[in-house]
Protein backbone atom coordinates (compact mmCIF):
# COMPACT_ATOMS: atom_id res chain seq x y z
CA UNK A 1 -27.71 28.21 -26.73
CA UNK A 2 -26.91 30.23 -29.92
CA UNK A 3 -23.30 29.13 -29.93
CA UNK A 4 -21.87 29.19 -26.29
CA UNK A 5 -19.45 26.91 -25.45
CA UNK A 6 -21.12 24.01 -23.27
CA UNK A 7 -17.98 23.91 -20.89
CA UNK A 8 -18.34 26.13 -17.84
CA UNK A 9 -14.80 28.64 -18.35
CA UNK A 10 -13.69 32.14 -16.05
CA UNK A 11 -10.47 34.59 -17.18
CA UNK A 12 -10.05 36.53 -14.24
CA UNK A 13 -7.36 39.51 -14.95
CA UNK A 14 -6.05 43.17 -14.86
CA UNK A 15 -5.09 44.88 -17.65
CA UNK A 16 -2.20 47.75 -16.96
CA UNK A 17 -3.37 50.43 -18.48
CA UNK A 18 -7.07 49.84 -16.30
CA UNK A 19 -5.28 50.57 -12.70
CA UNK A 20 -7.88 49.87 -9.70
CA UNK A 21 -9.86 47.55 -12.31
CA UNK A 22 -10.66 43.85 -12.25
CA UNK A 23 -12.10 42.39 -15.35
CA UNK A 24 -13.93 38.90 -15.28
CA UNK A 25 -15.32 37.09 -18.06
CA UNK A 26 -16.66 33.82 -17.84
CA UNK A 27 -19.64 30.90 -18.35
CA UNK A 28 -21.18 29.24 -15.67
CA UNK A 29 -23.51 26.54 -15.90
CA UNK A 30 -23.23 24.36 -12.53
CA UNK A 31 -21.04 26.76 -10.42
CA UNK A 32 -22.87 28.96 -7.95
CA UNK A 33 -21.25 31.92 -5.68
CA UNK A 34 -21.90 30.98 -1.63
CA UNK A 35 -22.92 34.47 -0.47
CA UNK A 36 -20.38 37.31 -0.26
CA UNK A 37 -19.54 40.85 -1.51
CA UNK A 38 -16.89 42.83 -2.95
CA UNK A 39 -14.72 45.93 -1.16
CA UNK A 40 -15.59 47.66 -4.70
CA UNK A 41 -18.21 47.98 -7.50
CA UNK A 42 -19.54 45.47 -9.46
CA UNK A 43 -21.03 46.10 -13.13
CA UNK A 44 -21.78 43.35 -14.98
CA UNK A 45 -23.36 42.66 -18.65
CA UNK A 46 -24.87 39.34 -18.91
CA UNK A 47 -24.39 38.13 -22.38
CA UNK A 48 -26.20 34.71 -22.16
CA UNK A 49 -28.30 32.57 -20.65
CA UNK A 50 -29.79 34.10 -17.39
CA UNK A 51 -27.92 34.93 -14.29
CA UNK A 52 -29.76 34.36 -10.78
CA UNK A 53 -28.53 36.79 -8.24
CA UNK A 54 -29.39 36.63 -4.35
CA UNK A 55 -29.93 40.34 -3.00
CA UNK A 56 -30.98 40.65 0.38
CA UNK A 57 -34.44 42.09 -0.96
CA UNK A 58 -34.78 38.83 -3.09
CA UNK A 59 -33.90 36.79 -5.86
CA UNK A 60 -33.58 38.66 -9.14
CA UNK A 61 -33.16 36.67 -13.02
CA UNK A 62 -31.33 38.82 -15.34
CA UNK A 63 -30.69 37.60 -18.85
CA UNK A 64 -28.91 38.52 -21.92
CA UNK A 65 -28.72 42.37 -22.24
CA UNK A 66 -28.91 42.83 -18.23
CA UNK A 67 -26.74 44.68 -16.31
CA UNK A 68 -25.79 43.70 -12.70
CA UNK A 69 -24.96 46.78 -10.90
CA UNK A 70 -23.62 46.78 -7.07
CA UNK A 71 -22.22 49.10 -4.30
CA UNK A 72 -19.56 48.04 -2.37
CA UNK A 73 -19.98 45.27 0.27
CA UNK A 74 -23.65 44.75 -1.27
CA UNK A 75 -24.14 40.35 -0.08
CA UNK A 76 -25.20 38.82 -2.54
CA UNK A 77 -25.16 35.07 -4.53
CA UNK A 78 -25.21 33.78 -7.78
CA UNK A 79 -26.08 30.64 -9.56
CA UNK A 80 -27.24 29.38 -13.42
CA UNK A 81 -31.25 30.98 -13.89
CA UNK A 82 -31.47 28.44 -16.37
CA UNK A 83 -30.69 25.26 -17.33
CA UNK A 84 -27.92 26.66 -20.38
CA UNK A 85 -26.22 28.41 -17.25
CA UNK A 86 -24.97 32.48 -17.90
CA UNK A 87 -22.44 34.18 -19.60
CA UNK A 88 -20.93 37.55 -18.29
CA UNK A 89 -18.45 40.07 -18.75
CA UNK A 90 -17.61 41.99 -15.22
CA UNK A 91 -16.02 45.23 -14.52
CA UNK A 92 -15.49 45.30 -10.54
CA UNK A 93 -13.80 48.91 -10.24
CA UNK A 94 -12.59 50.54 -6.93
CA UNK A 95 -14.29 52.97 -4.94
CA UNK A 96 -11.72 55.74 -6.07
CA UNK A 97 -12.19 54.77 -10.02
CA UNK A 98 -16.24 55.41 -9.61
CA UNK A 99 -15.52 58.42 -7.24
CA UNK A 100 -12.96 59.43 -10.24
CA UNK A 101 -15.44 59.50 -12.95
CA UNK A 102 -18.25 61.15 -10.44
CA UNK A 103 -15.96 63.85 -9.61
CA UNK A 104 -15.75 64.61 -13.72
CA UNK A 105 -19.56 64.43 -13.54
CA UNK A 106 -19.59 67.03 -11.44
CA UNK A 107 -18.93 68.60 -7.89
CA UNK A 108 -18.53 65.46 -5.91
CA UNK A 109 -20.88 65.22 -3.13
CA UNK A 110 -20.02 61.78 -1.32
CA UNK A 111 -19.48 58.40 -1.82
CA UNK A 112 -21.13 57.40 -5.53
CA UNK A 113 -23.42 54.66 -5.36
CA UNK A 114 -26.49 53.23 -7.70
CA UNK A 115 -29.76 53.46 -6.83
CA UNK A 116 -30.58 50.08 -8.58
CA UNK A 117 -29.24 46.48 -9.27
CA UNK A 118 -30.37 45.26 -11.77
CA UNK A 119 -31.10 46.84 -15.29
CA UNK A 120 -32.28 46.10 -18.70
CA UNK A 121 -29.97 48.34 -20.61
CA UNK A 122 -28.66 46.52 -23.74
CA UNK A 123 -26.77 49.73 -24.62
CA UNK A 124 -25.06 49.73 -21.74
CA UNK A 125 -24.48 45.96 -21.49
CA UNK A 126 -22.66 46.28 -25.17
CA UNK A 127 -20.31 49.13 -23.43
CA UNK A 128 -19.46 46.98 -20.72
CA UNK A 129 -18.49 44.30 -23.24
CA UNK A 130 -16.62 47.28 -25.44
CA UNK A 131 -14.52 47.67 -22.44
CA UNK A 132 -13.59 44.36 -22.67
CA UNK A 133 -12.60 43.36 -26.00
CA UNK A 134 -10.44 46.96 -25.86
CA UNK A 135 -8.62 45.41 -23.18
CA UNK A 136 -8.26 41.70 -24.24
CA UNK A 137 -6.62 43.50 -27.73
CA UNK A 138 -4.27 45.01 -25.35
CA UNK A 139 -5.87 48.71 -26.22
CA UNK A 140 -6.02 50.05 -23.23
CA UNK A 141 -6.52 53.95 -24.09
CA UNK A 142 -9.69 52.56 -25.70
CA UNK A 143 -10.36 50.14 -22.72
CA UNK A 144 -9.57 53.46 -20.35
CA UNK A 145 -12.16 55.73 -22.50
CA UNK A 146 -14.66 52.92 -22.88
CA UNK A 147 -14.89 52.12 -18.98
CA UNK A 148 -15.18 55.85 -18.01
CA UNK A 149 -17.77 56.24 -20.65
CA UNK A 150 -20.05 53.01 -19.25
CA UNK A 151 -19.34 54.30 -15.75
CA UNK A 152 -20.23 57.95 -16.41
CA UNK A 153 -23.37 57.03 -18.31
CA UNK A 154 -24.86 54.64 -15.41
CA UNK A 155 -24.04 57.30 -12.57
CA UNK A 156 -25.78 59.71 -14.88
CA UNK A 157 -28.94 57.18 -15.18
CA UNK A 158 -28.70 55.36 -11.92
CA UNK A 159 -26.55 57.38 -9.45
CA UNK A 160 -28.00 58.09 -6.37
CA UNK A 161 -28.70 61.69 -5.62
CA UNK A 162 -26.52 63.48 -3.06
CA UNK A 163 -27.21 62.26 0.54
CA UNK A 164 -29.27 59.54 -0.59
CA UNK A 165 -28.89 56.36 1.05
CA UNK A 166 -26.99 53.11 -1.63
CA UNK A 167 -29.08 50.35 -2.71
CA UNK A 168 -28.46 47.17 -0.91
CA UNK A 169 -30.47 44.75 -2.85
């Protein structure tokens, strides 16, 4: 399991500096999510094991380097892909945080949204991560930078276009 704990574990916080920001890291080897879905974003780097994720257009299996990436009030469930469980580091970010960083983008042209859920992006996954240590050291300029940089580069790779319809997978 190349050296996660065997314990399942979840730190659920805000930092203060990361306003409209929940943060979410955690193991999970038994635990699985009934289905539900979140008034905000949810970007996720697994960083473990392999996360199985409910969408309504199926099941999905997303391992280390995967990114999880859903709109607002997507349904969805989650449970261990394997028998090791997953390991994850979450970002779930308001509305107005991703609309934030889309209106620096750019002329802002509606509601942001990703065309996709699920990525292999191991770049990416490390940024989401960045964010996180940044914020566990208590640097939150870094944090701040770090998040608008990870959220910037996936609504430059995997934004929908203007007056597309989101991805509800």
């Amino acid at each position: 399991m190349g050296g996660m704990r065997t314990g399942e574990h979840a730190r659920h916080w805000q930092h203060p500096q990361l306003p409209g920001v929940d943060l979410l890291r955690a193991r999970y080897v038994s635990h699985t999510f009934a289905r539900h879905a979140h008034d905000g974003f949810v970007i996720a780097a697994v960083t473990g094991g392999v996360e199985g994720i409910g969408l309504p257009r199926g099941a999905e299996h997303v391992g280390a380097g995967g990114v999880v990436l859903l709109n607002p009030d997507t349904p969805h469930t989650a449970y261990a892909g394997a028998r090791e469980g997953w390991s994850y580091r979450v970002l779930y970010p308001s509305v107005e945080v991703v609309a934030d960083v889309a209106a620096e983008l750019g002329p802002a042209r509606g509601t942001p949204s990703f065309a996709e859920s699920v990525l292999d992006d191991p770049d990416t996954a490390r940024l989401i991560a960045e964010v996180h240590r940044a914020a566990e050291q208590n640097n939150g300029l870094a944090a701040g930078t770090l998040l608008r940089q990870a959220v910037a580069r996936l609504l430059r790779r995997h934004g929908t276009p203007a007056g597309a319809p989101a991805a509800r997978h």
